[in-house]
C-alpha atoms as a PDB file:
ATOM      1  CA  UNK A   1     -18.666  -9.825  -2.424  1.00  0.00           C
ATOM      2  CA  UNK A   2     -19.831  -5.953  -2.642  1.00  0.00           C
ATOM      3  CA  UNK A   3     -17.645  -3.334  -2.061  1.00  0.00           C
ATOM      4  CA  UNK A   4     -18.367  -0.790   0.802  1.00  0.00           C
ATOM      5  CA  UNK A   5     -16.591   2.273   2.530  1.00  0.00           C
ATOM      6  CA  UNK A   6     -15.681   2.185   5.897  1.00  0.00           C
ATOM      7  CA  UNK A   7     -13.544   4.763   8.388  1.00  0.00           C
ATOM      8  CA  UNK A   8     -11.834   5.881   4.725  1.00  0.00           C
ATOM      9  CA  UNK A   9     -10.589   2.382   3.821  1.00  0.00           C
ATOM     10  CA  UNK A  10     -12.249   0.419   0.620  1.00  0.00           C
ATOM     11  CA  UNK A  11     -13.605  -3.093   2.441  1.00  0.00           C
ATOM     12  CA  UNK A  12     -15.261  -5.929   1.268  1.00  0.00           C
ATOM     13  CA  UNK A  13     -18.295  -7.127   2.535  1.00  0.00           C
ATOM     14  CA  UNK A  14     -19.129 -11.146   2.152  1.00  0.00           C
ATOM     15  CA  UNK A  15     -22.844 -12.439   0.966  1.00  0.00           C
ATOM     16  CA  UNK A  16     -23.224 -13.291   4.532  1.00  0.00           C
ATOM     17  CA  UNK A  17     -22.626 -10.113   6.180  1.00  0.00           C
ATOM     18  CA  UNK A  18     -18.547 -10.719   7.067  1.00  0.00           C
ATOM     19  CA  UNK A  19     -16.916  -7.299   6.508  1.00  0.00           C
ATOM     20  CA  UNK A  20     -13.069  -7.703   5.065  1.00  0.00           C
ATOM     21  CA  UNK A  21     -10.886  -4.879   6.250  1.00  0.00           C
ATOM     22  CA  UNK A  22      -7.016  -4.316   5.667  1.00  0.00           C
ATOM     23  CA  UNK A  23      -4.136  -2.457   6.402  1.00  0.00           C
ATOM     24  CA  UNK A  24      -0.475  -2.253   6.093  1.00  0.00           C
ATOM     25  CA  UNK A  25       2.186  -2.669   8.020  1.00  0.00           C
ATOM     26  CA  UNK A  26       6.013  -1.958   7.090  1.00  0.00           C
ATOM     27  CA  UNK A  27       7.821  -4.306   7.207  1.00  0.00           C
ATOM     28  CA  UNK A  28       4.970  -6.296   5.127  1.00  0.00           C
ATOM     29  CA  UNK A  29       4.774  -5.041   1.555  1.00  0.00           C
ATOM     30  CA  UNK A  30       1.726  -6.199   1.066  1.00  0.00           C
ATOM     31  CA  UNK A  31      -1.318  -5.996   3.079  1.00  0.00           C
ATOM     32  CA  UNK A  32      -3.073  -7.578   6.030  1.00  0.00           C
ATOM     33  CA  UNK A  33      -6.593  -8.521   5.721  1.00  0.00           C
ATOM     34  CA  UNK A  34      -8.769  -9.064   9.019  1.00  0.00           C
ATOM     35  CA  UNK A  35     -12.473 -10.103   9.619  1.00  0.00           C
ATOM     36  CA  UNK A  36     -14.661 -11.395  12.470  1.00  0.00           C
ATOM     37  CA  UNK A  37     -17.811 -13.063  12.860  1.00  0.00           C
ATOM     38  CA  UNK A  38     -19.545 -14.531  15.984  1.00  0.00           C
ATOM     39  CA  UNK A  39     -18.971 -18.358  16.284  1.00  0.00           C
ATOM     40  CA  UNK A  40     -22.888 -18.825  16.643  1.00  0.00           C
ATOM     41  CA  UNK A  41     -25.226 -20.013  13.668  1.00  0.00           C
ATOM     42  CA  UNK A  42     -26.534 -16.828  12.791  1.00  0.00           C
ATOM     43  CA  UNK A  43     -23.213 -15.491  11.254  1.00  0.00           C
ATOM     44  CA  UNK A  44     -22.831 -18.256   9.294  1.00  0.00           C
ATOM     45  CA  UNK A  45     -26.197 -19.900   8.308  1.00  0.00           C
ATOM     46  CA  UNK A  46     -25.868 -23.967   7.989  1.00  0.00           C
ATOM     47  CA  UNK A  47     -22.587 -23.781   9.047  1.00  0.00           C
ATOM     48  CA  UNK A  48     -21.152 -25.763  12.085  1.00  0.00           C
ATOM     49  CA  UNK A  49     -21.196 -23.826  15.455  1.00  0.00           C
ATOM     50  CA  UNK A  50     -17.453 -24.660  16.618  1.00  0.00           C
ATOM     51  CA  UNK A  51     -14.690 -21.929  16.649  1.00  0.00           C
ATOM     52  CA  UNK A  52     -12.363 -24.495  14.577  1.00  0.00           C
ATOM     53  CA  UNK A  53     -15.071 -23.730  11.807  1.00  0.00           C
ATOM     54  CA  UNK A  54     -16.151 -20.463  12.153  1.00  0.00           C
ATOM     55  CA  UNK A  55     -12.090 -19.365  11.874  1.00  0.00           C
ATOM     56  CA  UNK A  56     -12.122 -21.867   8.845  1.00  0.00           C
ATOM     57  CA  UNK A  57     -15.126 -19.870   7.397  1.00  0.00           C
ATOM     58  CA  UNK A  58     -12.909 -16.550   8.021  1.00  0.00           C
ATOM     59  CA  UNK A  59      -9.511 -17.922   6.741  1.00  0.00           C
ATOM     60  CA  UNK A  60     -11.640 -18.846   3.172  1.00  0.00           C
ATOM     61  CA  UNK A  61     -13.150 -15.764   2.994  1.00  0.00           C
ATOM     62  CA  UNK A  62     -10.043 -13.928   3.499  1.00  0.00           C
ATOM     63  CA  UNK A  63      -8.447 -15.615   1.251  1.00  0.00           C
ATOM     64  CA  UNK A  64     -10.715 -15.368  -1.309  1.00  0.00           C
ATOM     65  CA  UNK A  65     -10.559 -11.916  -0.680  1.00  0.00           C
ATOM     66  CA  UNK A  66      -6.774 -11.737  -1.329  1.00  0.00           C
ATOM     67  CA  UNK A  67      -7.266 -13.772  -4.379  1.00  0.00           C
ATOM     68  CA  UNK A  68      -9.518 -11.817  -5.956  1.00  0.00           C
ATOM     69  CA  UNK A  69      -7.590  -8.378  -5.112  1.00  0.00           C
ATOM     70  CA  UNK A  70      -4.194  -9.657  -6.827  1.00  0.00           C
ATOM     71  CA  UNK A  71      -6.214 -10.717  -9.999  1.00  0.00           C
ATOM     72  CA  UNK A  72      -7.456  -6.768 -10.327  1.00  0.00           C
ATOM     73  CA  UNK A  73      -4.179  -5.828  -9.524  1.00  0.00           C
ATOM     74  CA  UNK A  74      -2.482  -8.493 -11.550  1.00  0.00           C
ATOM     75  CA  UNK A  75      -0.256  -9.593  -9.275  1.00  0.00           C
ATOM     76  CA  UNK A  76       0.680 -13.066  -8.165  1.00  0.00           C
ATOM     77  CA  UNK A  77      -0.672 -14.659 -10.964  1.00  0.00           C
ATOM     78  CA  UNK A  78       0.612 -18.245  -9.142  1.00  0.00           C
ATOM     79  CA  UNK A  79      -2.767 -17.757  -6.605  1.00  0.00           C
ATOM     80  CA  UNK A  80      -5.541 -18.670  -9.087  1.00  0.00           C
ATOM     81  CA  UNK A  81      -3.768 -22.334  -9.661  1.00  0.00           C
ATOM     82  CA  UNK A  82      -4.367 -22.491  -6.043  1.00  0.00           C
ATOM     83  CA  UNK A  83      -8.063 -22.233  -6.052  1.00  0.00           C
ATOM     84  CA  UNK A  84      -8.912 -25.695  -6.750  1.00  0.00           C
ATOM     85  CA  UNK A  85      -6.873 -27.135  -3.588  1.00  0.00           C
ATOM     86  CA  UNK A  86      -8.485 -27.585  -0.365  1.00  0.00           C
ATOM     87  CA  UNK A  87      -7.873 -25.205   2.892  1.00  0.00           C
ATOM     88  CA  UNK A  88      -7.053 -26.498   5.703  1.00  0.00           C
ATOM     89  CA  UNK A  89      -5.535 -25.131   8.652  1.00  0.00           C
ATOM     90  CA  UNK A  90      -3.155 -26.597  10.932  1.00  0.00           C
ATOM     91  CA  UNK A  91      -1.036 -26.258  13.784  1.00  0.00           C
ATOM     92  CA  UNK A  92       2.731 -26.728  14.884  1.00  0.00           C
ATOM     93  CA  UNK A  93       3.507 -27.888  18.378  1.00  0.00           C
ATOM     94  CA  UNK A  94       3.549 -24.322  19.994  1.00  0.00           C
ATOM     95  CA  UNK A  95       0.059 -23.974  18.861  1.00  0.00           C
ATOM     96  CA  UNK A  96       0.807 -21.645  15.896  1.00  0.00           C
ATOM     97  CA  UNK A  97      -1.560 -22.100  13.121  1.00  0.00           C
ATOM     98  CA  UNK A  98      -0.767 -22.466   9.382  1.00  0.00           C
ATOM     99  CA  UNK A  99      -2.608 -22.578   6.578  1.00  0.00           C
ATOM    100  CA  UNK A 100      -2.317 -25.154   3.563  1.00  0.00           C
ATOM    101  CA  UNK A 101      -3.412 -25.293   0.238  1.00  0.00           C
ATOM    102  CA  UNK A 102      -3.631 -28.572  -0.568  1.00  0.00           C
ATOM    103  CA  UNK A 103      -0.171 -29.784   0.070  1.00  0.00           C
ATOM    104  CA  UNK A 104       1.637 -26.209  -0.111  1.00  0.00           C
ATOM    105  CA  UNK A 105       2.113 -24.037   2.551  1.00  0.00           C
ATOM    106  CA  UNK A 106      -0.348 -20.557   2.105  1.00  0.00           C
ATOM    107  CA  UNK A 107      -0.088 -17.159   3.449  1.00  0.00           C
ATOM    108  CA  UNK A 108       0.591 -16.489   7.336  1.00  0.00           C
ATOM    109  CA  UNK A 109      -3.032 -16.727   9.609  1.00  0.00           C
ATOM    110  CA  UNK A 110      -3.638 -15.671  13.306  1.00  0.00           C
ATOM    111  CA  UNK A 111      -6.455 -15.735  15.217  1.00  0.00           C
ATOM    112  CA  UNK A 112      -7.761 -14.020  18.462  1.00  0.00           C
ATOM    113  CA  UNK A 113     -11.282 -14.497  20.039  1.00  0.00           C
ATOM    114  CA  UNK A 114     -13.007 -11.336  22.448  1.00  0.00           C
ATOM    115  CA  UNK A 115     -16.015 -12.612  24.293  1.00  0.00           C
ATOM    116  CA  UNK A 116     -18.022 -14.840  21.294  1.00  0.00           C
ATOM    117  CA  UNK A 117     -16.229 -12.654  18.674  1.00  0.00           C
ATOM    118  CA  UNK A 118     -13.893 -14.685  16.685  1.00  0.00           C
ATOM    119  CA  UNK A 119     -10.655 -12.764  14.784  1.00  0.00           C
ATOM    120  CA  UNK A 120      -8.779 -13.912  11.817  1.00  0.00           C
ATOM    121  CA  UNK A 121      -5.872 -11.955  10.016  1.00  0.00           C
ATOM    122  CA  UNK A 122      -3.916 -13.776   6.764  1.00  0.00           C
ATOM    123  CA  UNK A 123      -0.789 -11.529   5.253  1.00  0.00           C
ATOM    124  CA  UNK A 124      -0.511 -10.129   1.865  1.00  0.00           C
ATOM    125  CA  UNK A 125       2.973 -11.183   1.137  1.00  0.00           C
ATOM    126  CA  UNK A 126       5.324 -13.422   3.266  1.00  0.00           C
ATOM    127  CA  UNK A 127       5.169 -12.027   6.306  1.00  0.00           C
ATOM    128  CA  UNK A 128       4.527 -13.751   9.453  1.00  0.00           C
ATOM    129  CA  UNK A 129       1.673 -12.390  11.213  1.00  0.00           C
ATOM    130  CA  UNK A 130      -0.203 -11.631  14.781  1.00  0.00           C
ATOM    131  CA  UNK A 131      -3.436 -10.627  15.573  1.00  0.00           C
ATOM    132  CA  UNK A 132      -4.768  -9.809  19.310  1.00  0.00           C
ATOM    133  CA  UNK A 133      -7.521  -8.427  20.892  1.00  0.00           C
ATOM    134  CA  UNK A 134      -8.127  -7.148  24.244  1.00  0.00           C
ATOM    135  CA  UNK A 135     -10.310  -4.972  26.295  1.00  0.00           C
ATOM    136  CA  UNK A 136     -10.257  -3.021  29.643  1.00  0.00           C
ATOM    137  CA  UNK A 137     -12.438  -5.399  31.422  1.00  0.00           C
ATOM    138  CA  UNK A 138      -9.481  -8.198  31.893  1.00  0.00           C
ATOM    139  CA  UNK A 139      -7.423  -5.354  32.908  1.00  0.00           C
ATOM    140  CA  UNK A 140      -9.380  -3.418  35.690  1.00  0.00           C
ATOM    141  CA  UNK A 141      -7.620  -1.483  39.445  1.00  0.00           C
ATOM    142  CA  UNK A 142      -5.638  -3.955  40.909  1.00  0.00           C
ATOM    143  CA  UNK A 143      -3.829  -5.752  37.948  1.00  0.00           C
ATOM    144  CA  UNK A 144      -0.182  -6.005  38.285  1.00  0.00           C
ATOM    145  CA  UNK A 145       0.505  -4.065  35.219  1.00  0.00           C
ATOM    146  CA  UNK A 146       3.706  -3.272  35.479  1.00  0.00           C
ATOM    147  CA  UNK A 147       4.512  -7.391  36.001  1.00  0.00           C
ATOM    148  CA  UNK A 148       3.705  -6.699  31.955  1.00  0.00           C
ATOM    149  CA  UNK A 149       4.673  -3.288  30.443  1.00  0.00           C
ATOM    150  CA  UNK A 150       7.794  -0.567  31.220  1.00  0.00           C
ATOM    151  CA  UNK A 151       6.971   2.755  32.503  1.00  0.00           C
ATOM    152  CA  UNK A 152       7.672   4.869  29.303  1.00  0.00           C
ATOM    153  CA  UNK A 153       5.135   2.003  27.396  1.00  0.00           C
ATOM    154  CA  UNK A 154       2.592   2.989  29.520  1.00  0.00           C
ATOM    155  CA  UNK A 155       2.875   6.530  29.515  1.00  0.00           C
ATOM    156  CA  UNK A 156       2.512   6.435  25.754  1.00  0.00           C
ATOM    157  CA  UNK A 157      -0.300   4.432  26.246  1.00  0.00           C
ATOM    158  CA  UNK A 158      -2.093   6.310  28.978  1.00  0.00           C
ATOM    159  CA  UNK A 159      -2.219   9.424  26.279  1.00  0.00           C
ATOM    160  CA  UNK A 160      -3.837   7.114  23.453  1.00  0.00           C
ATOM    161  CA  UNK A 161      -6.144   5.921  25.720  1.00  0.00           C
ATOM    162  CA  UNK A 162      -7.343   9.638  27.458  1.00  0.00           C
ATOM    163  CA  UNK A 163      -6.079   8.524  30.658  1.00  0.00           C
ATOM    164  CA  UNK A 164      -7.552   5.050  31.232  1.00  0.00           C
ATOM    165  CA  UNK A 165      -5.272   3.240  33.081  1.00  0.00           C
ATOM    166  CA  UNK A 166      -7.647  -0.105  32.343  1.00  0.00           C
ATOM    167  CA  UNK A 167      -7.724   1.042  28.587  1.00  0.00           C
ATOM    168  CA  UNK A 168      -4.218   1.578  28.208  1.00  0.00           C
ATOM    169  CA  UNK A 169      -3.058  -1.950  29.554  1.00  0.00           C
ATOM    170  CA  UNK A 170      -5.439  -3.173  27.113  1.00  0.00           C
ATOM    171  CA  UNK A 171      -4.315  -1.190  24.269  1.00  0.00           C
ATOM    172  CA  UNK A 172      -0.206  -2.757  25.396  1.00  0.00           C
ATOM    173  CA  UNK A 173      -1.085  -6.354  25.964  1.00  0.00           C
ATOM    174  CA  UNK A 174      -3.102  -6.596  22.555  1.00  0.00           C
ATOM    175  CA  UNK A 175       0.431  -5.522  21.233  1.00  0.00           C
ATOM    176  CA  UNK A 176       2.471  -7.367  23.075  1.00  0.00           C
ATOM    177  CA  UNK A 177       0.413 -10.264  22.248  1.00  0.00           C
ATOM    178  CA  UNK A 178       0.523  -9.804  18.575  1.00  0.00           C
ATOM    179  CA  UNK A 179       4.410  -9.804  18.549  1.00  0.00           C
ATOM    180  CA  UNK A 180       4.025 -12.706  20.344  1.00  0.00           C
ATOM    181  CA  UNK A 181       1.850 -14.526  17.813  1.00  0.00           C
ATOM    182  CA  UNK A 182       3.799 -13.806  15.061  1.00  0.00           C
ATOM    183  CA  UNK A 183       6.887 -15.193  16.441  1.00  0.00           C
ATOM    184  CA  UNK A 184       5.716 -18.325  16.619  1.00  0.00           C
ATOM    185  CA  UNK A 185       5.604 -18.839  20.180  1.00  0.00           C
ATOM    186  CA  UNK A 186       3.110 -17.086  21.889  1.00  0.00           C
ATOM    187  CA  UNK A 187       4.449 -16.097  25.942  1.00  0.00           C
ATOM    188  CA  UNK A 188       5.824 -19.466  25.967  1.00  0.00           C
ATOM    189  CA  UNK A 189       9.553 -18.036  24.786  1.00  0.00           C
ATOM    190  CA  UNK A 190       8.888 -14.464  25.304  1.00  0.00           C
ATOM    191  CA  UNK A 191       8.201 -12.826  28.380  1.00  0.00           C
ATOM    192  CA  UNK A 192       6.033  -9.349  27.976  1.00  0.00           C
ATOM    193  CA  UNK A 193       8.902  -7.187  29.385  1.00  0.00           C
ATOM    194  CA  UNK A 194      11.109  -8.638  26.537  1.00  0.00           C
ATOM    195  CA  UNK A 195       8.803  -7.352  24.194  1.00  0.00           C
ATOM    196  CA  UNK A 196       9.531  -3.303  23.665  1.00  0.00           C
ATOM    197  CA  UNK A 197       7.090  -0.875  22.381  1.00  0.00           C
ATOM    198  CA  UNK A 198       7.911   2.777  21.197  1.00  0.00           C
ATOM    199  CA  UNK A 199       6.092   5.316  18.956  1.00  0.00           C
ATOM    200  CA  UNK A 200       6.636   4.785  15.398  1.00  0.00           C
ATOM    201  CA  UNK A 201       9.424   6.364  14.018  1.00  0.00           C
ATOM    202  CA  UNK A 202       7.756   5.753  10.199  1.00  0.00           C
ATOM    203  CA  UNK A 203       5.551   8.450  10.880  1.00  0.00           C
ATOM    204  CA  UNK A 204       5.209  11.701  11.513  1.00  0.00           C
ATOM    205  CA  UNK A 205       4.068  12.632  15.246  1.00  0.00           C
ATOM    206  CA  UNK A 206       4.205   9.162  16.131  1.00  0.00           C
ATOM    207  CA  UNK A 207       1.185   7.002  17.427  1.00  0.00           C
ATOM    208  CA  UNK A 208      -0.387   9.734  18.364  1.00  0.00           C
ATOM    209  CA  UNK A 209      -0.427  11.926  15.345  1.00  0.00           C
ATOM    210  CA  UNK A 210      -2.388   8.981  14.058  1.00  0.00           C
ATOM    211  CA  UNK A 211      -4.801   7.531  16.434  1.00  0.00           C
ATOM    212  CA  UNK A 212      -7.709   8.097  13.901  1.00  0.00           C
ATOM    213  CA  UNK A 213      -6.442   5.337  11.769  1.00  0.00           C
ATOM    214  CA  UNK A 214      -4.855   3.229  14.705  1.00  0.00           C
ATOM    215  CA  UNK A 215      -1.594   4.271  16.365  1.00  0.00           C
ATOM    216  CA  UNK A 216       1.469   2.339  14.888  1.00  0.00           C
ATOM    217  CA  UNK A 217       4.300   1.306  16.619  1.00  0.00           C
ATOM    218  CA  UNK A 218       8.126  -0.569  16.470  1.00  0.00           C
ATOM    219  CA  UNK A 219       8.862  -3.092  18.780  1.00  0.00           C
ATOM    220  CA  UNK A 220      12.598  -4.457  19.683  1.00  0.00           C
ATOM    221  CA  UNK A 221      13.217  -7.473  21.741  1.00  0.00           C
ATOM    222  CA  UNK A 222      15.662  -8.126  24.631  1.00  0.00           C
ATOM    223  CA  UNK A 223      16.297 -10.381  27.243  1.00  0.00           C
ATOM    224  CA  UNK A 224      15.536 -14.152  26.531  1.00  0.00           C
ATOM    225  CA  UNK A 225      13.397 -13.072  23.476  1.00  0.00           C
ATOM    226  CA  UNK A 226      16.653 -11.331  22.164  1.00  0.00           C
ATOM    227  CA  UNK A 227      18.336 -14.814  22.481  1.00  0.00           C
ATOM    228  CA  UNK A 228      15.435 -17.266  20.983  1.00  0.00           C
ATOM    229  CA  UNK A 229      15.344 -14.693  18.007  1.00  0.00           C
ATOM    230  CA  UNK A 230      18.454 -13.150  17.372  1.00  0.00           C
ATOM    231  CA  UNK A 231      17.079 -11.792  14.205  1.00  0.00           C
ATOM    232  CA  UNK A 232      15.166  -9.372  16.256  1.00  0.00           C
ATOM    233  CA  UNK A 233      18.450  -7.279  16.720  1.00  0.00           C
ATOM    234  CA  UNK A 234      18.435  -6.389  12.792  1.00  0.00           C
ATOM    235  CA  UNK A 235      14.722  -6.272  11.574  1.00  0.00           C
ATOM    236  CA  UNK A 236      11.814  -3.768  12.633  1.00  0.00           C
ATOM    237  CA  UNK A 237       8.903  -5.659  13.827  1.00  0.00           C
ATOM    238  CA  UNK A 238       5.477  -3.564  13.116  1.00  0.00           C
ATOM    239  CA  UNK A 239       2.566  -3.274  14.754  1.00  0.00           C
ATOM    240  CA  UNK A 240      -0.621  -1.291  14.323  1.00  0.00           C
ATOM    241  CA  UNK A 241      -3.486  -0.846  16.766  1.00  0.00           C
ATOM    242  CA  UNK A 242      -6.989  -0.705  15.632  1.00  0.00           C
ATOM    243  CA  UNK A 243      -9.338   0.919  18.393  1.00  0.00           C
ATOM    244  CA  UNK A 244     -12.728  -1.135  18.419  1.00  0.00           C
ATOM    245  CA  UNK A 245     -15.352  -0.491  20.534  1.00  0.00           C
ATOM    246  CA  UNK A 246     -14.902  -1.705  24.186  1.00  0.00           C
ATOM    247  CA  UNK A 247     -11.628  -3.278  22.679  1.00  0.00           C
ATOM    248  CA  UNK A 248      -7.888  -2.979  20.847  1.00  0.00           C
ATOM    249  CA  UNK A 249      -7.180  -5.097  17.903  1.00  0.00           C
ATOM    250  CA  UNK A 250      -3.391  -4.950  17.045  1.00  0.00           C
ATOM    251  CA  UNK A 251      -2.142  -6.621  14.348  1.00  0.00           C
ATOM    252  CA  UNK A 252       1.627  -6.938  14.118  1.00  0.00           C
ATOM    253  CA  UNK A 253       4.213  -8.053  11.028  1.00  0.00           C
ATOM    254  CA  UNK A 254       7.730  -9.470  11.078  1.00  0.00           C
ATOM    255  CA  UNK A 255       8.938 -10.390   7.948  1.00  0.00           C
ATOM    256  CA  UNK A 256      11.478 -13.370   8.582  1.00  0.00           C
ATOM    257  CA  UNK A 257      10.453 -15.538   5.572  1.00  0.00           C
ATOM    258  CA  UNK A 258      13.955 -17.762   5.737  1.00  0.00           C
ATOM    259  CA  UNK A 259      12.649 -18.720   9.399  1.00  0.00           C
ATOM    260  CA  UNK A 260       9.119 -19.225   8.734  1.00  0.00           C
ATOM    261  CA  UNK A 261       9.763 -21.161   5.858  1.00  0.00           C
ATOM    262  CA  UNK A 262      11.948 -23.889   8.227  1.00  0.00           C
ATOM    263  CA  UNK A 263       8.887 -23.569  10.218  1.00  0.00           C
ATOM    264  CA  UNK A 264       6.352 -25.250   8.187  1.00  0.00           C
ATOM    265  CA  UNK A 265       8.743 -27.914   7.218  1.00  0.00           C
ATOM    266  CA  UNK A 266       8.739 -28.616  10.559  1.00  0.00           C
ATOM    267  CA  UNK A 267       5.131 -28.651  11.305  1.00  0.00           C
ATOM    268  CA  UNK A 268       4.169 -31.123   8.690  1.00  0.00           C
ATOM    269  CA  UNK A 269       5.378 -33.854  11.006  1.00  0.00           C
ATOM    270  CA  UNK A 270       2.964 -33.005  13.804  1.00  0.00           C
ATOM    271  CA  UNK A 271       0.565 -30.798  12.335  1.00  0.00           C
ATOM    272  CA  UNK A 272      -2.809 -31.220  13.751  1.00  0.00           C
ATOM    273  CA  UNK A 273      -6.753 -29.825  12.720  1.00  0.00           C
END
């Protein structure tokens, strides 16, 4: 890998083009690394053309990535006996996908796909982790938007995104998506309303102060969500939103290792490729 500069942040760029980016979240103390790649063969030359292995090619570079930033730092010296194990990735019956080392259970993954783009995210520390991305064309005049987000929500979001109503419902659902996805359950157990999003109040100005670098945000849950994670009531969940370029990215954090842990047990019986 080479190192490159790009929007301020030190990246890493892959021998085959893949650009590593990260940032960081609070709750998470460490950080989140992200990369994409189209699932065609001219991202990844003599690889397979499916999704299931162009997100397997993204997981192993992004996790060779994280390896290889906690040996400079010298942290988590317990990674390089993990090298020699084989990555695989599987998923519990919600859908949620894991990824193992061998036998062991690795950092938190998510995934999102935008047109042939394909998304991958993996966590720095032991947070549980979402990724989503979505752009204004699924959310043009007509949608029921407010079936999805609350009034003061979209206000919020209305500024960030100059006044595109389109943009803006983007910008919310790629949010309330993440949350979603790093709960473990998708909109199967959480309905968008449920799902709150506010300004940060971890930084100055807000989301808008900071819309260079991504606006962040806090999320609560109530309703149903409230009930199937009671946790919710007591820890922050994080989220920051990365504009792309006819898209949002948002990556969210909740750091619930106690749960996630019972989790994987779980999975093992009916984890799938």
């Amino acid at each position: 890998m080479t190192r490159v500069e790009r929007m301020g942040a030190t990246v890493a760029q892959d021998r085959q083009g893949v650009i590593v980016q990260a940032v960081r979240l609070v709750p998470c103390g460490g950080a989140v690394f992200y990369a994409s790649a189209r699932g065609n063969s001219a991202s990844f030359p003599g690889c397979a053309t499916s999704r299931t292995e162009t997100r397997r090619r993204l997981v192993t570079i992004l996790w060779e990535h994280l390896r290889a930033t906690e040996r400079l730092l010298g942290g988590h010296p317990h990674l390089s006996n993990r090298v020699t194990r084989p990555i695989r990735i599987v998923h519990d019956m919600l859908g949620r996908p894991h990824l193992l080392l061998g036998e062991h259970p690795g950092p938190a993954i998510s995934f999102s796909t935008a047109g042939e783009e394909d998304w991958a995210a993996l966590c720095g520390d032991e947070s549980d982790i979402g990724i989503d991305v979505a752009g204004s064309a699924e959310f043009q005049e007509g949608y029921p938007v407010h079936r999805v987000v609350h009034a003061p929500e979209l206000q919020t979001a209305l500024e960030l995104a100059g006044g595109d109503s389109a943009r803006a419902a983007a910008l919310l659902w790629s949010v309330k998506e993440a949350v979603a996805k790093a709960l473990g359950c998708g909109f199967h157990l959480a309905d968008p309303r449920d799902i709150h999003v506010s300004p940060s109040a971890g930084e100055e100005g807000g989301p808008l102060r900071h819309a260079q670098d991504g606006p962040a945000f806090s999320v609560r849950l109530t309703g149903k969500a409230l009930v199937r994670f009671p946790m919710a009531d007591r820890r922050t969940i994080a989220v920051r939103s990365l504009p792309q370029a006819e898209t949002w990215l948002s990556i969210a954090a909740v750091n619930w290792r106690q749960r996630r842990d019972a989790e994987l047990n779980f999975c093992e019986a009916g984890q799938r490729d």
